[in-house]
C-alpha atoms as a PDB file:
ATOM      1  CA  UNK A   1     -41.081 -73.009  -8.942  1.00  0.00           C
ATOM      2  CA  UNK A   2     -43.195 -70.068  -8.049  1.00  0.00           C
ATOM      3  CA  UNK A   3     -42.970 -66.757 -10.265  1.00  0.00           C
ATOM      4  CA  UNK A   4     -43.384 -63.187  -8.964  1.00  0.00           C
ATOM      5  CA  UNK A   5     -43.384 -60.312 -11.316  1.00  0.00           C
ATOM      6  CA  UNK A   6     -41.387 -57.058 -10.373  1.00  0.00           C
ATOM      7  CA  UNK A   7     -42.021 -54.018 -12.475  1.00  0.00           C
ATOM      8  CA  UNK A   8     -40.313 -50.655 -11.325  1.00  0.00           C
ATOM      9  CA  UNK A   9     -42.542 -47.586 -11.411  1.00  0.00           C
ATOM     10  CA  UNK A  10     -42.063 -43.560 -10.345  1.00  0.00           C
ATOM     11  CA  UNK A  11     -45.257 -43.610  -9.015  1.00  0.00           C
ATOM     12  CA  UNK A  12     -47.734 -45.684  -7.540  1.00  0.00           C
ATOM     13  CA  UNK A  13     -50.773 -45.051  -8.004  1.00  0.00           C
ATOM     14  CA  UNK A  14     -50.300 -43.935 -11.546  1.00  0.00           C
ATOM     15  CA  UNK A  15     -49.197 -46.954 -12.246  1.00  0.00           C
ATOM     16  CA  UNK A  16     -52.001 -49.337 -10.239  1.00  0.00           C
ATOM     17  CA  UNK A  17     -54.041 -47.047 -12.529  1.00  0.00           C
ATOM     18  CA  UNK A  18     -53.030 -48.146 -15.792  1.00  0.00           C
ATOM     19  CA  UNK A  19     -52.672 -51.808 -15.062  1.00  0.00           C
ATOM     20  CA  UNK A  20     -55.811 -52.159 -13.583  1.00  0.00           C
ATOM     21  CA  UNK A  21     -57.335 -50.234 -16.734  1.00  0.00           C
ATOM     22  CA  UNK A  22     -55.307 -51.875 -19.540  1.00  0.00           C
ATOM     23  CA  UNK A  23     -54.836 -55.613 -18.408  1.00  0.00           C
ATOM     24  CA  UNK A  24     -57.976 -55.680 -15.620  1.00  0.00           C
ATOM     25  CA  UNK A  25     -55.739 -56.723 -12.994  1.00  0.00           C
ATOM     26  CA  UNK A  26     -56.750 -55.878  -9.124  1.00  0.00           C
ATOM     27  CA  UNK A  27     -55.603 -54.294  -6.482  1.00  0.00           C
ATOM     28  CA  UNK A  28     -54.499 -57.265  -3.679  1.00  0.00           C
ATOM     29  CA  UNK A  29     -52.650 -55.387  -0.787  1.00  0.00           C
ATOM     30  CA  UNK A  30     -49.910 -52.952  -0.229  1.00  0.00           C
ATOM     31  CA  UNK A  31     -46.278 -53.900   1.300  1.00  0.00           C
ATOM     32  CA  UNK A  32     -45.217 -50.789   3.021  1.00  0.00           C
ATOM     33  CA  UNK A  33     -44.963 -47.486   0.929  1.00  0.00           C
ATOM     34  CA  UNK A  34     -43.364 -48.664  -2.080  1.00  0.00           C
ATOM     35  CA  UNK A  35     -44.663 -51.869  -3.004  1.00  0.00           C
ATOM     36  CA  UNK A  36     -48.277 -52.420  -4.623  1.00  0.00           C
ATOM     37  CA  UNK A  37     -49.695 -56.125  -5.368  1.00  0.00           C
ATOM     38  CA  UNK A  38     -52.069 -57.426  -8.170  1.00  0.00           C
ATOM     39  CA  UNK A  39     -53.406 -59.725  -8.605  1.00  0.00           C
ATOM     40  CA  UNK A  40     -55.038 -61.088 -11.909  1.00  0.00           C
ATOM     41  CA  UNK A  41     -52.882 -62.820 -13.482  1.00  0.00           C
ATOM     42  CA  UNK A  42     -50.958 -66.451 -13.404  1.00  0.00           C
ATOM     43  CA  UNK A  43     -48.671 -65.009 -11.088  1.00  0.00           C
ATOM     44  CA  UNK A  44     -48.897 -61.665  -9.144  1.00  0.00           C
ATOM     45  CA  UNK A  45     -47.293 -58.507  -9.901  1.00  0.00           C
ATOM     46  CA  UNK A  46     -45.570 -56.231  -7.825  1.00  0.00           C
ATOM     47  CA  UNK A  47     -45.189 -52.729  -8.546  1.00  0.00           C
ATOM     48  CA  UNK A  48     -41.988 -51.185  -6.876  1.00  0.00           C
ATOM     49  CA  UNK A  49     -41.753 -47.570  -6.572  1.00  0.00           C
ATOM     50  CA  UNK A  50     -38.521 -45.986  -7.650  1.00  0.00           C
ATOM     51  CA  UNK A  51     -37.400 -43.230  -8.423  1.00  0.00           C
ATOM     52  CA  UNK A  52     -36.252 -42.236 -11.774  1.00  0.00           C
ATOM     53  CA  UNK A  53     -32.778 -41.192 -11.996  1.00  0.00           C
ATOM     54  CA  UNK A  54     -32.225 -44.108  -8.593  1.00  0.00           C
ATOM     55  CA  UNK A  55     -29.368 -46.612  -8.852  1.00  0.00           C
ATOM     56  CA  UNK A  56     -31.072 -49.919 -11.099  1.00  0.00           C
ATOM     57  CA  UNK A  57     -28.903 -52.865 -10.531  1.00  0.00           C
ATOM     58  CA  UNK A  58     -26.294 -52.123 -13.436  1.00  0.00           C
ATOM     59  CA  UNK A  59     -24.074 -49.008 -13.133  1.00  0.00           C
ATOM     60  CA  UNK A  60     -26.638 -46.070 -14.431  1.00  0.00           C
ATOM     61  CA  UNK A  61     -29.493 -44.490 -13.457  1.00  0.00           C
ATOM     62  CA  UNK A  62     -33.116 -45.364 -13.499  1.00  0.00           C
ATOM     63  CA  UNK A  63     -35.180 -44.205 -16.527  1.00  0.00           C
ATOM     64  CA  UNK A  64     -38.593 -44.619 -18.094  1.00  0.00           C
ATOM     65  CA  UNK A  65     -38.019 -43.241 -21.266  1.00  0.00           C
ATOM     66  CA  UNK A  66     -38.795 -45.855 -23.272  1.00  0.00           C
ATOM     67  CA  UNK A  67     -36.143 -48.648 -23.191  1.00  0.00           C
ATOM     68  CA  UNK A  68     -34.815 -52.128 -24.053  1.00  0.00           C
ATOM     69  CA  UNK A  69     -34.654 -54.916 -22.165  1.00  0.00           C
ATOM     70  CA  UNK A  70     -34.557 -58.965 -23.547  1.00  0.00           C
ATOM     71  CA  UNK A  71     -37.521 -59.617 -20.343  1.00  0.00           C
ATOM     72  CA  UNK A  72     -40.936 -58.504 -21.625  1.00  0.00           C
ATOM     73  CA  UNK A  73     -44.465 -60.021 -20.458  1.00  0.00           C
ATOM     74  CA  UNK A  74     -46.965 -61.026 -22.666  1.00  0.00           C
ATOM     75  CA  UNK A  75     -50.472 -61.161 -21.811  1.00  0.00           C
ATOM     76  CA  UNK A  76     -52.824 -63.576 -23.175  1.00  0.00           C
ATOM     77  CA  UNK A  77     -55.594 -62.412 -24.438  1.00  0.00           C
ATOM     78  CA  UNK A  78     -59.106 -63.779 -25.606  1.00  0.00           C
ATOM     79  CA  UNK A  79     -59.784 -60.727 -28.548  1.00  0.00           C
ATOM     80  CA  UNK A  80     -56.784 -58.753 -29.535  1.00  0.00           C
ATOM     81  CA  UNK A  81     -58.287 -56.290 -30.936  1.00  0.00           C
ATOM     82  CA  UNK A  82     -60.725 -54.990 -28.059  1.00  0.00           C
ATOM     83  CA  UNK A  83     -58.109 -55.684 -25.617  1.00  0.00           C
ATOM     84  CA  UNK A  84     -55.487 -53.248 -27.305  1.00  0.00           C
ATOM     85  CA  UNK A  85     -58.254 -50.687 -27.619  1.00  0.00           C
ATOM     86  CA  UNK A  86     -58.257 -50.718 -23.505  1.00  0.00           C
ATOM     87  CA  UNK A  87     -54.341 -50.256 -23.281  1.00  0.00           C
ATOM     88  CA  UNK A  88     -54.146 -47.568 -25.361  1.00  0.00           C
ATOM     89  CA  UNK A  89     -56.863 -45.919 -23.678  1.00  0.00           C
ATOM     90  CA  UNK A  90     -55.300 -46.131 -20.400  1.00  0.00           C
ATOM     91  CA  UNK A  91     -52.152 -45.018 -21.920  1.00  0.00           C
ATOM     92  CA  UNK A  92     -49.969 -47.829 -23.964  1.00  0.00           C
ATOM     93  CA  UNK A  93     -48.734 -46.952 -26.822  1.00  0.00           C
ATOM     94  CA  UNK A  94     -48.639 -49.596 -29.905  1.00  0.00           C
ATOM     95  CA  UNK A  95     -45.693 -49.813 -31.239  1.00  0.00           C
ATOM     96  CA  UNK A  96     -45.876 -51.522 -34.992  1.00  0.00           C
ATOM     97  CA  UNK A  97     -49.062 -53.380 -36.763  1.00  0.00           C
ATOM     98  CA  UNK A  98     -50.657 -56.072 -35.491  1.00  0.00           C
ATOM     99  CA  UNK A  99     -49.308 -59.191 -36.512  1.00  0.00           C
ATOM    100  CA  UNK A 100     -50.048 -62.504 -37.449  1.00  0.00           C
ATOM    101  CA  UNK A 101     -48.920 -66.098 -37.423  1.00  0.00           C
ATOM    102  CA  UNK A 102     -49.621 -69.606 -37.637  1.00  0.00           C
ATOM    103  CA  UNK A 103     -50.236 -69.812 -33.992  1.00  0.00           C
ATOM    104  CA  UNK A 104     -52.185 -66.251 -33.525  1.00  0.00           C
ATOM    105  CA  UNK A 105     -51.854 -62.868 -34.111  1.00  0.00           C
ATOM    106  CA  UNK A 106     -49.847 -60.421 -32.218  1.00  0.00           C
ATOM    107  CA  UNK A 107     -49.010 -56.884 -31.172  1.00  0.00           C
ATOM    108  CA  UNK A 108     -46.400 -54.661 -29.091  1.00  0.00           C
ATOM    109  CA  UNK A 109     -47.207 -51.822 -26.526  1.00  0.00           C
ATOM    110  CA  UNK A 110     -45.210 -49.926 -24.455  1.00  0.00           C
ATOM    111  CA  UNK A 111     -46.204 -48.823 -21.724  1.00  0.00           C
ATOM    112  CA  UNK A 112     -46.384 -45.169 -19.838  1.00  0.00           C
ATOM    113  CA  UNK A 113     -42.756 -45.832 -17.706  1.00  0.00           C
ATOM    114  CA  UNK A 114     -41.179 -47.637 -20.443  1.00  0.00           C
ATOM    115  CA  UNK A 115     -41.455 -51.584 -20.382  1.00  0.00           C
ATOM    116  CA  UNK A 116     -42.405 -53.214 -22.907  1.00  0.00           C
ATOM    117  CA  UNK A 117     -45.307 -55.430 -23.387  1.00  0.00           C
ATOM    118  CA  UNK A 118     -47.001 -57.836 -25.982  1.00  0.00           C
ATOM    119  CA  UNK A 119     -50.882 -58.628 -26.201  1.00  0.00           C
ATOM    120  CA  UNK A 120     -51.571 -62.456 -27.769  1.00  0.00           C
ATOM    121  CA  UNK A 121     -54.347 -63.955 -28.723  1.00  0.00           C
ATOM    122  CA  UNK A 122     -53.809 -67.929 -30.138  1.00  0.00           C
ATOM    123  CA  UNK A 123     -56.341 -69.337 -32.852  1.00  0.00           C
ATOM    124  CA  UNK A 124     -56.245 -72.967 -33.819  1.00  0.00           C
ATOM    125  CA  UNK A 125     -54.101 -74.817 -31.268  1.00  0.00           C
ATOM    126  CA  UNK A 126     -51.651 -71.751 -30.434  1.00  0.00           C
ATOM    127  CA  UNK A 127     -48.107 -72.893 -29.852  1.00  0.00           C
ATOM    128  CA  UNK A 128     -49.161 -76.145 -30.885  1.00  0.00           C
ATOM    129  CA  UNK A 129     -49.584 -75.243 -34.438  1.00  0.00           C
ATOM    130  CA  UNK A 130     -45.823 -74.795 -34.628  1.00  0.00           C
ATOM    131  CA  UNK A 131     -44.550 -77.393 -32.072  1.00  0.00           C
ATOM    132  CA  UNK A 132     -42.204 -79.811 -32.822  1.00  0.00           C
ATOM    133  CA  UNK A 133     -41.369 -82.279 -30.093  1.00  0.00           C
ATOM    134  CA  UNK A 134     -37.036 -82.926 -30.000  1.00  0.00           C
ATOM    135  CA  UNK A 135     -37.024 -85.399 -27.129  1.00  0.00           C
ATOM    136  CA  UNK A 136     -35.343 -83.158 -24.803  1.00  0.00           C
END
């Protein structure tokens, strides 16, 4: 299976902007007008422009007010705390405390259209510290 990673945006190069400055991703190539690629991660991410108040695939408008969806990305990260610094200067906003678990700590952002994001950073053996094998 190969993964590709949509995320709708109003605009852009607003958006290129804060990926590229909050998660260090890069700029690959642009698919017509409305779709930017980068490139970065395990599996690219396309940005697709669209316009707020446009049909989404349920029946109501687009919006990036901040909103809800059971999706979200999280990116792995090496320190959590210098890599939340960068996405909130490029514009995420941190929604609750850091936390932390047996397997790491964690935090949520949001980010300037909406979507939801979480930054992780394992310690010890990450998942593994919790990880129970069931034999299926």
């Amino acid at each position: 299976m190969r993964l590709l990673i949509n995320i709708d945006v109003p605009d852009l190069s607003t958006a290129s902007s804060f990926y590229i400055a909050a998660f260090g991703l890069k700029p690959a190539r642009r698919l017509g007008e409305s779709v930017q690629e980068l490139v970065g991660a395990e599996a690219p991410i396309y940005l697709l422009r669209k316009d707020a108040g446009s049909d989404a695939a349920v029946d109501r408008p687009r919006e990036y007010a901040r909103h809800w969806t059971p999706v979200h990305c999280d990116v792995v990260v090496e320190d959590l705390d210098a890599s939340l610094a960068r996405a909130l200067a490029a514009g995420a906003r941190q929604e609750g405390a850091i936390r932390e678990a047996a397997w790491g700590r964690i935090v949520q952002l949001v980010d300037p259209f909406g979507h939801g994001w979480c930054l992780l950073q394992f310690l010890g053996r990450g998942y593994d510290e919790i990880a129970t094998w069931d034999g299926a």
